[in-house]
Protein backbone atom coordinates (compact mmCIF):
# COMPACT_ATOMS: atom_id res chain seq x y z
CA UNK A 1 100.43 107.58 84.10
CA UNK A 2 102.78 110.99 84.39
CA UNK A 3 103.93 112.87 87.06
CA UNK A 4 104.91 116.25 86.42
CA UNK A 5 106.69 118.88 88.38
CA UNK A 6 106.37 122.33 87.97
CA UNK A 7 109.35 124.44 89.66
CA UNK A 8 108.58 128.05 89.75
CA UNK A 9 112.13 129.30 90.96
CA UNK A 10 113.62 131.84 89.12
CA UNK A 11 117.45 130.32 89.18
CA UNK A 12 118.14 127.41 87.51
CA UNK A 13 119.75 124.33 89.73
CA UNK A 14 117.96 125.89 92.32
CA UNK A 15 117.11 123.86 95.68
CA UNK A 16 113.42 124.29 94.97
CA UNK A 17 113.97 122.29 91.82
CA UNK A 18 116.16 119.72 93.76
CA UNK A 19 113.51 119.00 96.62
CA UNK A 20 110.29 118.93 94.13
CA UNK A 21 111.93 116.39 91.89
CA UNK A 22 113.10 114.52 95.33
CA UNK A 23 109.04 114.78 96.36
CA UNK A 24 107.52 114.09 93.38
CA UNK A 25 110.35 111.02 93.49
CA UNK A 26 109.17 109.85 96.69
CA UNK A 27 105.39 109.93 96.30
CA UNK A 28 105.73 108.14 92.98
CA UNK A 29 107.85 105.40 94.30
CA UNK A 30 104.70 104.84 97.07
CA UNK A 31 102.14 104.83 94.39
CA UNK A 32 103.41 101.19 93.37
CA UNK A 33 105.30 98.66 90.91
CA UNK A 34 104.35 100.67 88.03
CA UNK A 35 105.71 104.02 88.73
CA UNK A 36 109.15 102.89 90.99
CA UNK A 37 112.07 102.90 88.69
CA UNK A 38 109.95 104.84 85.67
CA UNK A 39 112.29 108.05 85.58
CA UNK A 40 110.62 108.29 81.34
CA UNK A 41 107.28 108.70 83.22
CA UNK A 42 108.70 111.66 85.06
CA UNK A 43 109.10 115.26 83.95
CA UNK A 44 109.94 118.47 84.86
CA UNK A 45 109.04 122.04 83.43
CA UNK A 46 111.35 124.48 85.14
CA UNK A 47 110.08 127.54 84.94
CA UNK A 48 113.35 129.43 85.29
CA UNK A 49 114.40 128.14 81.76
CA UNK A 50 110.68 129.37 80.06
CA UNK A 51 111.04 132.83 81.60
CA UNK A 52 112.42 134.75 78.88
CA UNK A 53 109.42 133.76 76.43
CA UNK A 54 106.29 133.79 79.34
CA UNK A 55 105.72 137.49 78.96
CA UNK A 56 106.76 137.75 75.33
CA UNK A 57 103.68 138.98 73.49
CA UNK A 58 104.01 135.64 70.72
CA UNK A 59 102.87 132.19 71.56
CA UNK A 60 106.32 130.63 72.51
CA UNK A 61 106.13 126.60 71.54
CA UNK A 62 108.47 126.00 74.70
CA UNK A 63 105.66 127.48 77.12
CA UNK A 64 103.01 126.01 74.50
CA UNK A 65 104.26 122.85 75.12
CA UNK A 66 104.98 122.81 79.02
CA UNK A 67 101.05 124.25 79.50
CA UNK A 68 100.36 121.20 77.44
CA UNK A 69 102.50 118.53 80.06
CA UNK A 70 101.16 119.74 82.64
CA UNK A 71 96.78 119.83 81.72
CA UNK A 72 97.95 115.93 80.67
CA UNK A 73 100.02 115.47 83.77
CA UNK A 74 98.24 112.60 86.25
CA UNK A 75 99.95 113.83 89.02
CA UNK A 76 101.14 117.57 89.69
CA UNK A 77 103.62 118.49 92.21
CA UNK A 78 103.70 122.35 91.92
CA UNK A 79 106.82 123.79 93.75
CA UNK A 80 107.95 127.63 94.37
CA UNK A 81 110.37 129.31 96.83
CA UNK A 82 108.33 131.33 99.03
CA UNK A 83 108.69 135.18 97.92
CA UNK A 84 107.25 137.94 99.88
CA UNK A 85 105.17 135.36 101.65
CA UNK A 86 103.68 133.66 98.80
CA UNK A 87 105.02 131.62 95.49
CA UNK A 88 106.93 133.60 93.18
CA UNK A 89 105.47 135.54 90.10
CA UNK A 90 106.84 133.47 87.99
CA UNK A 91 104.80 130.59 88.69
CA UNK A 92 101.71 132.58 88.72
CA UNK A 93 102.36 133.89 85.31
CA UNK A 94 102.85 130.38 83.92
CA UNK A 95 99.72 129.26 85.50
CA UNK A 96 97.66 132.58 84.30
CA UNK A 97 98.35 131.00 80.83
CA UNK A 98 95.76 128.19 82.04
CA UNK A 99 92.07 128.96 81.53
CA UNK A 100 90.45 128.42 84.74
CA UNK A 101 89.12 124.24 85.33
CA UNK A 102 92.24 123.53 82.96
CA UNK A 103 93.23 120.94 85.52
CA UNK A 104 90.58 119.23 86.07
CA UNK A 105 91.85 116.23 85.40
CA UNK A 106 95.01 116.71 87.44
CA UNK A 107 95.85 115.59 91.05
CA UNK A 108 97.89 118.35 92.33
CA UNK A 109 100.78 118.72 94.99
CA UNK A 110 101.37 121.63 96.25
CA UNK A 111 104.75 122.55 97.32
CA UNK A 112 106.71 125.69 98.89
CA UNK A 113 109.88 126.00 99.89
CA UNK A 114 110.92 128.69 103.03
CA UNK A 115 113.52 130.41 104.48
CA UNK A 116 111.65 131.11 107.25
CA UNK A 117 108.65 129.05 108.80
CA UNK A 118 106.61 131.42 109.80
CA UNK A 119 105.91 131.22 106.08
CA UNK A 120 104.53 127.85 106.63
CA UNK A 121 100.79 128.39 106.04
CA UNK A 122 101.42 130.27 102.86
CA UNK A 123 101.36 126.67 101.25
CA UNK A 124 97.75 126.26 102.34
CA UNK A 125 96.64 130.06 101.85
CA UNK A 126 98.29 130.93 98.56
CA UNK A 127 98.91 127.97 96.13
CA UNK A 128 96.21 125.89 97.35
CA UNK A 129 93.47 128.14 96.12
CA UNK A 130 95.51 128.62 92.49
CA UNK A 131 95.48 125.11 91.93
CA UNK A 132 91.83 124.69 93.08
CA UNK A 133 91.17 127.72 90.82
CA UNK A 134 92.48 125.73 88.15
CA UNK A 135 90.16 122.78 88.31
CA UNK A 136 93.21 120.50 90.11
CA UNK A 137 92.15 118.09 92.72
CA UNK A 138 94.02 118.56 96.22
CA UNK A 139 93.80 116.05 97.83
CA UNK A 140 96.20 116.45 100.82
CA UNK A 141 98.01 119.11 102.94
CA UNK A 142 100.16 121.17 100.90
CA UNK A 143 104.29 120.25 101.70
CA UNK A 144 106.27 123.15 103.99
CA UNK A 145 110.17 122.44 103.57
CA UNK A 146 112.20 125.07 105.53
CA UNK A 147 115.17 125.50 103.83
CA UNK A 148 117.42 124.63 107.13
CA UNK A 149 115.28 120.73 106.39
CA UNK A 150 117.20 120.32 103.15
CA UNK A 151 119.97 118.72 104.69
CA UNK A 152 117.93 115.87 105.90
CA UNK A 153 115.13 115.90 102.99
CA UNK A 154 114.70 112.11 103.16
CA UNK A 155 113.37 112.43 107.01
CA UNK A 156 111.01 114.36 105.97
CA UNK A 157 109.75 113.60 102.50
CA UNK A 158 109.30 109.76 103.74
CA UNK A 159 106.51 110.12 106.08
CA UNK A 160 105.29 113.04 104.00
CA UNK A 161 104.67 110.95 100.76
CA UNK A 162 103.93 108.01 103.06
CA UNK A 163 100.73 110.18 104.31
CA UNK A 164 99.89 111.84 100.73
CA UNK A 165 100.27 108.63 98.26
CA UNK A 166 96.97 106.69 99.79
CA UNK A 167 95.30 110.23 99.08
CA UNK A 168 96.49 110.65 95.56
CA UNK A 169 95.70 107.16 94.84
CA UNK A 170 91.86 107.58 95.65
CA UNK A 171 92.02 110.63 93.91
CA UNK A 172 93.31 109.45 90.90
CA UNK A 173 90.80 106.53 91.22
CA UNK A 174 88.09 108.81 92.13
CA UNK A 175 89.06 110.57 88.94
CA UNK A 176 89.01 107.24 87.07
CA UNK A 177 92.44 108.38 84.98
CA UNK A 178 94.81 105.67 86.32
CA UNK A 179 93.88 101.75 86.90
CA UNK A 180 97.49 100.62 87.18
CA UNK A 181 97.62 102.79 90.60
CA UNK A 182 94.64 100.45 91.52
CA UNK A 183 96.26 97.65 91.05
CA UNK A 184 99.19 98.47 92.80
């Protein structure tokens, strides 16, 4: 089983990366024995270090190979700041590269983070429907985090990942790509 994350921020080190690794983290370490502890069975593709080759006109094998991680991924947790109200452009050009039902095999998270929460449903409006677009099973309520949360991340990413992991499980059984998470 993998678990990928997918950080469209621009800056690298950002705290979108640092709260969608902490998330993708914390639902993995609910989804049993065999992915608590697995850090080999996790990876990122930041999406701030592929920029200068995603709008280059020649196939890049660094983007190549991160479109590749994340159609095999199990588990997607797809995170963005929120810009102008939405994920950032970024993030929708690396996910233009996909043909559409390209995740079809995936279980997707999505994830946004905000400066403001009136941005809140953006979550649910914008990046929902992308990763739907895509083929990805969403199984659960995409993740909020206003930015003034950070601070306290573990209070809420606990019961978040406590009410998303039973989901992703039956997904991923539904799905019939993962009978260790079964037998967890």
């Amino acid at each position: 089983m993998s678990i990928v994350t997918v950080v469209g921020n621009p800056r690298t080190g950002s705290r979108t990366y640092a709260v969608a690794v902490q998330a993708a983290r914390a639902v993995a370490g609910r989804l049993g024995d065999e992915w608590s502890g697995r850090e080999a069975e996790e990876e990122v593709v930041d999406l701030s270090v592929l920029a200068p080759w995603l709008l280059s006109p020649q196939a890049s094998p660094e983007v190549e190979a991160a479109l590749d991680l994340v159609r095999r991924a199990d588990v997607l947790v797809v995170a963005s700041p929120t810009y102008k109200g939405t994920y950032t452009g970024l993030l929708k050009v690396f996910l233009d590269r996909l043909p559409g039902g390209a995740l079809a095999s995936v279980v997707a998270l999505p994830l946004l983070v905000l400066g403001d929460a009136r941005h809140a449903l953006a979550v649910e409006v914008h990046l929902r429907p992308l990763l739907v677009e895509l083929g990805a099973s969403v199984p659960t309520p995409g993740l909020a985090v206003v930015e003034s949360q950070i601070p306290a991340l573990d209070e809420v990413l606990g019961p978040w990942a406590d009410r998303v992991a039973p989901q992703v499980r039956a997904a991923l059984t539904a799905k019939g790509s993962v009978d260790a998470v079964t037998r967890a």
